[in-house]
Protein backbone atom coordinates (compact mmCIF):
# COMPACT_ATOMS: atom_id res chain seq x y z
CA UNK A 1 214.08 68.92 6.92
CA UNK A 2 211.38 69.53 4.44
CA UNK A 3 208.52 72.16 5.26
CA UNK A 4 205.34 72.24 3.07
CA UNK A 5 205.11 75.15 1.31
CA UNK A 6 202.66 78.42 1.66
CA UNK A 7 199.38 77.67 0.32
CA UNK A 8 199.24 80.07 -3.15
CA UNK A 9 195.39 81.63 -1.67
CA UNK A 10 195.94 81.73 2.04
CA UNK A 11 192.35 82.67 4.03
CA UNK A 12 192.16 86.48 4.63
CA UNK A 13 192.46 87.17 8.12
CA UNK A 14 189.18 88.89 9.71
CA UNK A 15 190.27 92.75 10.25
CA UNK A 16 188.08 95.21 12.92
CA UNK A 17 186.24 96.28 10.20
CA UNK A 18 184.32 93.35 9.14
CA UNK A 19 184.00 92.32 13.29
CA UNK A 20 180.37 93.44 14.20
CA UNK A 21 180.32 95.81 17.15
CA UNK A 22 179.14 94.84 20.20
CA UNK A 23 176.69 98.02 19.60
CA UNK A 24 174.81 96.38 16.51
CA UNK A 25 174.84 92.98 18.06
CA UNK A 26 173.04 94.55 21.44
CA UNK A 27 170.91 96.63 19.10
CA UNK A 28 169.98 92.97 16.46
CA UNK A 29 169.63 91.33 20.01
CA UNK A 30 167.28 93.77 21.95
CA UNK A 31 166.03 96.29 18.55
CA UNK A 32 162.08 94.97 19.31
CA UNK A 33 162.05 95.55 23.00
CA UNK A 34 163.95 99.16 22.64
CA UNK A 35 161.23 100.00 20.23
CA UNK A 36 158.83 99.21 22.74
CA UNK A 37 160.82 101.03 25.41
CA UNK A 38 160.52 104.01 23.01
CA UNK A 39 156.70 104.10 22.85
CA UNK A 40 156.65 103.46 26.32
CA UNK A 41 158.81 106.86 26.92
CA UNK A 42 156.10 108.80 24.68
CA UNK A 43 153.12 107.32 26.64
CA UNK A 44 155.00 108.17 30.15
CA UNK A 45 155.37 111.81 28.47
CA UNK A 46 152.12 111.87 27.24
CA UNK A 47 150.28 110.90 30.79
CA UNK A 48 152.85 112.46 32.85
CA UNK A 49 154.76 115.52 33.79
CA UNK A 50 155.77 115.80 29.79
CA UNK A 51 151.84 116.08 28.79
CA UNK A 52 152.17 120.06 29.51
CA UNK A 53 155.14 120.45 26.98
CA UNK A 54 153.72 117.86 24.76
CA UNK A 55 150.35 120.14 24.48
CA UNK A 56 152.50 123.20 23.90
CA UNK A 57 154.85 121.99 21.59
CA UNK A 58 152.65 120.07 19.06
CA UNK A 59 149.63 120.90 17.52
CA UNK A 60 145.80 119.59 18.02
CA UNK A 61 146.41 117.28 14.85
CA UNK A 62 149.68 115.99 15.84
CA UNK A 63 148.14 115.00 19.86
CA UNK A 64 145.64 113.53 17.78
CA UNK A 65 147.98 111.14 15.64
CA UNK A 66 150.31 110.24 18.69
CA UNK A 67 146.38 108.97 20.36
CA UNK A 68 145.67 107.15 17.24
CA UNK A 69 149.07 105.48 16.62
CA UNK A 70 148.92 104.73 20.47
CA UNK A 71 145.54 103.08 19.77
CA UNK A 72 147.16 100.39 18.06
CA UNK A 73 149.05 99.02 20.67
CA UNK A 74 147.82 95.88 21.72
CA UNK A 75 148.89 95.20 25.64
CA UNK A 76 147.47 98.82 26.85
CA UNK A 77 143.59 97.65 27.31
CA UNK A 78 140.97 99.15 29.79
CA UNK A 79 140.93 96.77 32.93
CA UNK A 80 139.77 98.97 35.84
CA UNK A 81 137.61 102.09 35.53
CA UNK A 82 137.83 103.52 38.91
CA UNK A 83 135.48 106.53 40.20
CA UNK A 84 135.81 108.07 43.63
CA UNK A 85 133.74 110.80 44.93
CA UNK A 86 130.49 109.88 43.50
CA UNK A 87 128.11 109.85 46.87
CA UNK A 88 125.02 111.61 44.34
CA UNK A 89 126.27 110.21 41.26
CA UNK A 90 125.42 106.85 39.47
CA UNK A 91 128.46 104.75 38.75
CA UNK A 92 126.65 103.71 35.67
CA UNK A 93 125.95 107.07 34.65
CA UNK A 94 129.38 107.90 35.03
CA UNK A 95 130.88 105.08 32.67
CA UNK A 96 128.52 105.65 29.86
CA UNK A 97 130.05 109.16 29.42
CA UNK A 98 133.06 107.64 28.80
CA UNK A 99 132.19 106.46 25.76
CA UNK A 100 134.55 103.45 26.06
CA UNK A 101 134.45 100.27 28.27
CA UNK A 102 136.84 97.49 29.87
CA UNK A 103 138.60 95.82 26.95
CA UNK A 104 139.09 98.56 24.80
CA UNK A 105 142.59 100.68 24.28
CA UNK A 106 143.34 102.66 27.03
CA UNK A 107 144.07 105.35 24.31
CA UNK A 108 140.63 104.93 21.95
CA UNK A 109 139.15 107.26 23.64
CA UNK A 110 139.53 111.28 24.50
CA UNK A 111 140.19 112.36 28.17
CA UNK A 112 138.62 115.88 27.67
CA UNK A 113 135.47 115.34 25.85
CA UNK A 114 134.70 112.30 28.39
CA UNK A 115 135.26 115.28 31.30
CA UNK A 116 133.22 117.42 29.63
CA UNK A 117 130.59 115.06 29.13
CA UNK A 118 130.34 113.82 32.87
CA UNK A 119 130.59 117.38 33.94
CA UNK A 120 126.94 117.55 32.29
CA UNK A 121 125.54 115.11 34.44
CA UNK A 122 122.86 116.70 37.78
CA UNK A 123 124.87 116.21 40.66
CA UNK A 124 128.61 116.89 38.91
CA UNK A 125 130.35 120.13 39.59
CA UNK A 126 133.54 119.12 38.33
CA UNK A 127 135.56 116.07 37.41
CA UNK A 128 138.99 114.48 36.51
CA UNK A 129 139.37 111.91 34.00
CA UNK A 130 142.78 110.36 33.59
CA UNK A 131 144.91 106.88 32.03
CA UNK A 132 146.82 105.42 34.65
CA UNK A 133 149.88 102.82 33.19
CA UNK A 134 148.77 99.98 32.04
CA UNK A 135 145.58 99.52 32.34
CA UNK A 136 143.60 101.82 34.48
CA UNK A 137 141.04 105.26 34.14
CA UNK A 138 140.65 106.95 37.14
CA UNK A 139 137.76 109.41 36.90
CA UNK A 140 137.23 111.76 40.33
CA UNK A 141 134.26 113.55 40.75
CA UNK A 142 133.30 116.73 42.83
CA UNK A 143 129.60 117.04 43.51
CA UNK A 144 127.46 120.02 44.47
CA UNK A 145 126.54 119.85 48.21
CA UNK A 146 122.65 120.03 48.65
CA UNK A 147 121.81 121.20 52.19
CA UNK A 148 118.05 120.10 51.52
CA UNK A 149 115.28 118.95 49.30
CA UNK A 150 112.55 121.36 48.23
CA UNK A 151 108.84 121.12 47.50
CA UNK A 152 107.60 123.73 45.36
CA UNK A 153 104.62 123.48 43.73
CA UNK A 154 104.74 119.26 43.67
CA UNK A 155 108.09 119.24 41.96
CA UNK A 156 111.02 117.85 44.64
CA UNK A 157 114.33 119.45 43.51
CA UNK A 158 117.63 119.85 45.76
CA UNK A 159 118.96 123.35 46.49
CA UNK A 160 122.27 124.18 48.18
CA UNK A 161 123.30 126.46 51.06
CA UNK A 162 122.42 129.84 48.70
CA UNK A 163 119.22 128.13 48.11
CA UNK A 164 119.85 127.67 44.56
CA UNK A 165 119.08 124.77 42.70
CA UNK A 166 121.49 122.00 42.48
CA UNK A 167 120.04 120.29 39.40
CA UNK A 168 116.91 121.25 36.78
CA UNK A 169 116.06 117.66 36.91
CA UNK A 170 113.57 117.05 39.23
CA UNK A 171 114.69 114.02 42.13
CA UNK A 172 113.32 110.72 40.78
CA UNK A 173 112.01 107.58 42.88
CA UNK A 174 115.45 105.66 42.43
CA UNK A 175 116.88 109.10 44.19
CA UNK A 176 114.67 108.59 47.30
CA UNK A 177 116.95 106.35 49.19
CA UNK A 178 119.99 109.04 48.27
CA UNK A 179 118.37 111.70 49.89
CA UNK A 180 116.04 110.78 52.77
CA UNK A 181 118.43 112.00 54.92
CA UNK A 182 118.35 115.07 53.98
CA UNK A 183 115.94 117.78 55.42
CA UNK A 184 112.77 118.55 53.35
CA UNK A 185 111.67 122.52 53.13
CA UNK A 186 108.29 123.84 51.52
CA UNK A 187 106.46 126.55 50.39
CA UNK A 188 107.37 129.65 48.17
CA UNK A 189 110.77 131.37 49.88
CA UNK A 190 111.79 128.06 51.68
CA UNK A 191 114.52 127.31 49.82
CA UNK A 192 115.95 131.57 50.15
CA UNK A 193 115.64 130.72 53.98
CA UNK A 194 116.48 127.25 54.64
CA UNK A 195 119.98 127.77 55.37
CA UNK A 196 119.20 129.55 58.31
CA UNK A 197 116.50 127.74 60.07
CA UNK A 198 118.27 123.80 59.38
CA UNK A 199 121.25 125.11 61.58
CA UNK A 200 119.39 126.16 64.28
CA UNK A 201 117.76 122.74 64.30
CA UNK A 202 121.16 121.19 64.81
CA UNK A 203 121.52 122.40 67.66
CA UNK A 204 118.67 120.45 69.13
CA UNK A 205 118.71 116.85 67.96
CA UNK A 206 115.64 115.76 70.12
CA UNK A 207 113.53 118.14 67.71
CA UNK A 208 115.48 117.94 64.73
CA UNK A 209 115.05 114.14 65.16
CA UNK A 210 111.30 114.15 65.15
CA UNK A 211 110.82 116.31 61.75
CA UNK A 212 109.31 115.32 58.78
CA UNK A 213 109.32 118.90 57.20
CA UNK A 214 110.28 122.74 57.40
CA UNK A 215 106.87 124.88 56.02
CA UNK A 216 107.48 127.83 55.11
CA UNK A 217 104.51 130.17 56.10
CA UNK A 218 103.76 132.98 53.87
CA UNK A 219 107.30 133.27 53.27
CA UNK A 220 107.77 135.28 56.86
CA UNK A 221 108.32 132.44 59.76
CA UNK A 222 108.38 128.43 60.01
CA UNK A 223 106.11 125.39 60.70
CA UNK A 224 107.65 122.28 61.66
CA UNK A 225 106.01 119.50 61.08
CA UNK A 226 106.78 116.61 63.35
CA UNK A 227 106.87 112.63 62.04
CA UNK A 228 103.90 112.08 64.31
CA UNK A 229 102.05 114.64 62.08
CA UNK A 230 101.57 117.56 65.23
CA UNK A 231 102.70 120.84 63.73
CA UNK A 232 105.32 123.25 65.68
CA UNK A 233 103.88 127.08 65.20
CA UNK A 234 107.09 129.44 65.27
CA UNK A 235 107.03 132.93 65.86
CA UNK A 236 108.88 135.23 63.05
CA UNK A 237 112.34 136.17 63.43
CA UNK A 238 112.33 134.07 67.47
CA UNK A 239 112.57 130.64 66.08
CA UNK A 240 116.08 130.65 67.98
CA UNK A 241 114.49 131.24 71.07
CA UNK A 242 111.15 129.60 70.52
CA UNK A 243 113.50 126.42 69.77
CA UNK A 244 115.35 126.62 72.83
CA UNK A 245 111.95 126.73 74.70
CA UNK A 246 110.47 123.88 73.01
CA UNK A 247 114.25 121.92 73.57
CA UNK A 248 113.75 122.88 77.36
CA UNK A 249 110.07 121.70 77.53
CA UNK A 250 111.30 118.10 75.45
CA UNK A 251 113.90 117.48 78.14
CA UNK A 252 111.69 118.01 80.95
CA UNK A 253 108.49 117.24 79.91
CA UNK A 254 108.68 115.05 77.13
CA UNK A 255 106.31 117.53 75.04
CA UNK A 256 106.94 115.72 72.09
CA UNK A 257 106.26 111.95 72.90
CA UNK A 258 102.24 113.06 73.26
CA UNK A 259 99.54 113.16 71.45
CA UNK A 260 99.46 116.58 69.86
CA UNK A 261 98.01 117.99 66.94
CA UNK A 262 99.84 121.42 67.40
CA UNK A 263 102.12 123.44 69.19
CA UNK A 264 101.74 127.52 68.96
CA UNK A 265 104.71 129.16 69.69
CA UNK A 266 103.83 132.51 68.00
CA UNK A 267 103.38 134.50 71.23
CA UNK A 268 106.50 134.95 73.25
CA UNK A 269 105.12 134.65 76.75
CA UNK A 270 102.84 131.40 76.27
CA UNK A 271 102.80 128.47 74.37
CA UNK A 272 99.91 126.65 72.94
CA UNK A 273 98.78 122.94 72.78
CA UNK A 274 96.15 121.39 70.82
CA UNK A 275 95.87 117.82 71.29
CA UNK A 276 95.05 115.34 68.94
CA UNK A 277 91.25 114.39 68.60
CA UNK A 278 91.71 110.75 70.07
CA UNK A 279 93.35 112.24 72.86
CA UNK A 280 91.06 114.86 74.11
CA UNK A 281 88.42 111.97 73.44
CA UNK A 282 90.28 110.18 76.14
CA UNK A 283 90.73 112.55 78.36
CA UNK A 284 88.10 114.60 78.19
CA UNK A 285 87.48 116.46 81.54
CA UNK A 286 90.96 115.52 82.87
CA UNK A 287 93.89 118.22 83.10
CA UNK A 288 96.62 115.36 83.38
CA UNK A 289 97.95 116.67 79.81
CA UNK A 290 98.57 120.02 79.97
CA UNK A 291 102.16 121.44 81.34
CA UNK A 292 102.28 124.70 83.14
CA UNK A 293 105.21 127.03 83.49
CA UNK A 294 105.48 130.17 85.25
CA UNK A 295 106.98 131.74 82.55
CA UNK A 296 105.58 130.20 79.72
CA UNK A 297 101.67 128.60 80.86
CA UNK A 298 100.91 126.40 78.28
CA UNK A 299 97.01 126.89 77.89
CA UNK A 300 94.78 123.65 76.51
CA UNK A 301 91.97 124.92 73.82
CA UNK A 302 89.29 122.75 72.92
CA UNK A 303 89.57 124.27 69.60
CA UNK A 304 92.00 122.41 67.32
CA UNK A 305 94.11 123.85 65.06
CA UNK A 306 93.93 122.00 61.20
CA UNK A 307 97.42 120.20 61.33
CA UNK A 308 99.67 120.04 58.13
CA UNK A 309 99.84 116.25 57.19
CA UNK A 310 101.93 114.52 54.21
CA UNK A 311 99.65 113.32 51.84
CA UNK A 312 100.34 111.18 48.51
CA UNK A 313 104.19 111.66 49.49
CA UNK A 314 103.52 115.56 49.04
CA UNK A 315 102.81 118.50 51.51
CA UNK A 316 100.02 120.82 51.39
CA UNK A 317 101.62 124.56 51.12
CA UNK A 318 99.85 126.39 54.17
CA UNK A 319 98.74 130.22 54.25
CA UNK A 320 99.63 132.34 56.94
């Protein structure tokens, strides 16, 4: 039987060196997205637990160079700027500290300076700023806690429980809404004293209800001004108990509901009304208004006391 004979040049036979791993074929096949997986691993380090090594191990030029190269990258954009705790604080105010907006790189701009900036604003104690994968800044705010506004010398500013001044900047017409809540105390030494005097108003919501301001008189006692423009005369150093009285003479009496110019509370065993002008007008001859106690007689004058009124959106500071 004839055979054909062995071709002279017979094909090399493919050894394990010239096969391609299955190593370099994963890495041909998948090399773009583990590059991307890599970047991904230095912004997870960079925003996360690893940021605290990062910041010790490199130095302020080389965090700078990882921000700018991260810059570049064209899926992490701005989509949500997020801001809690801002009950004082402008949301607008806020963002334009930022110095960045929705739509640019989450990493064009710098976390710290942005915090420092909005730390600057009035009502800001302290903030956070922070990048939150992929496409969010969360900024939290802590504001100073104003217990009350006060009017010195025609200027409205807010002061906190030490009576210190929350802010230089004086509270504008946009702020009014913001604040109206919020108790207002006059007069030189008010805002040293107001601490004291707003929690013992607390306690009695049927007065505390009813006031417009808290005058401070010749920076030793209180005059409350009520909405319906009567003024409440306390004593110094009793306005607990002269309070309680007043309270007492609300619930039984409803003291409050007529038409008074003034109250005097100053003397500790009596308590004494001056009723509006149209009032005694009205009633002129008649005792119906006047409320006796027999520990407290509340005596009528036909004299009446000059009541503090708001005027032009500003109290007139009284003398003693």
């Amino acid at each position: 039987m004839y055979s054909a004979p062995p071709p002279s040049n017979p094909a090399p036979r493919p050894v394990d060196g010239d096969r391609p791993s299955r190593l370099s074929l994963f890495w041909k096949r998948h090399k773009a997205g583990l590059r991307r997986g890599s970047v991904l691993v230095i912004i997870l380090l960079t925003l996360g637990g690893g940021s605290w090594i990062l910041y010790n191990m490199l130095s302020d030029a080389q965090m700078e160079t990882i921000r700018r190269q991260l810059e570049n990258i064209d899926p992490l954009k701005i989509r949500h700027i997020i801001i809690n705790g801002n009950n004082l604080t402008d949301k607008n105010d806020v963002i334009a500290q930022l110095d960045t907006h929705t739509g640019q790189t989450l990493f064009g701009f710098s976390v710290e300076e942005a915090r420092l900036r909005i730390n600057k604003l009035p009502f800001v104690e302290h903030s956070t700023v922070e990048r939150r994968l992929p496409d969010s800044i969360v900024i939290t705010l802590t504001e100073h806690l104003p217990i009350a506004i006060w009017q010195t010398h025609g200027h409205f500013v807010l002061i906190n429980q030490a009576g210190e001044r929350i802010s230089e900047q004086e509270i504008s017409r946009k702020d009014i809404a913001i604040f109206r809540k919020l108790p207002l105390v006059v007069g030189n030494g008010a805002n040293n004293n107001a601490d004291t005097i707003i929690m013992l108003l607390k306690n009695y919501p049927s007065i505390t209800s009813r006031t417009l301001a808290l005058v401070r008189v010749g920076n030793r006692r209180w005059n409350i001004v009520l909405r319906n423009g009567a003024t409440i005369l306390l004593p110094e150093g009793a306005e607990e108990a002269a309070l309680k009285r007043l309270d007492n003479y609300q619930q039984n009496f409803r003291l409050l509901e007529r038409p008074l110019a003034s109250v005097d509370m100053r003397l500790a065993d009596r308590m004494v009304i001056h009723l509006s002008s149209a009032s005694q007008n009205s009633s002129a001859g008649s005792n119906n208004s006047a409320v006796t106690s027999h520990s407290s007689p509340l005596n009528r004058s036909s004299s009446k006391e000059k009541a503090l009124a708001p005027s032009n959106a500003a109290l007139t500071e009284k003398k003693p």
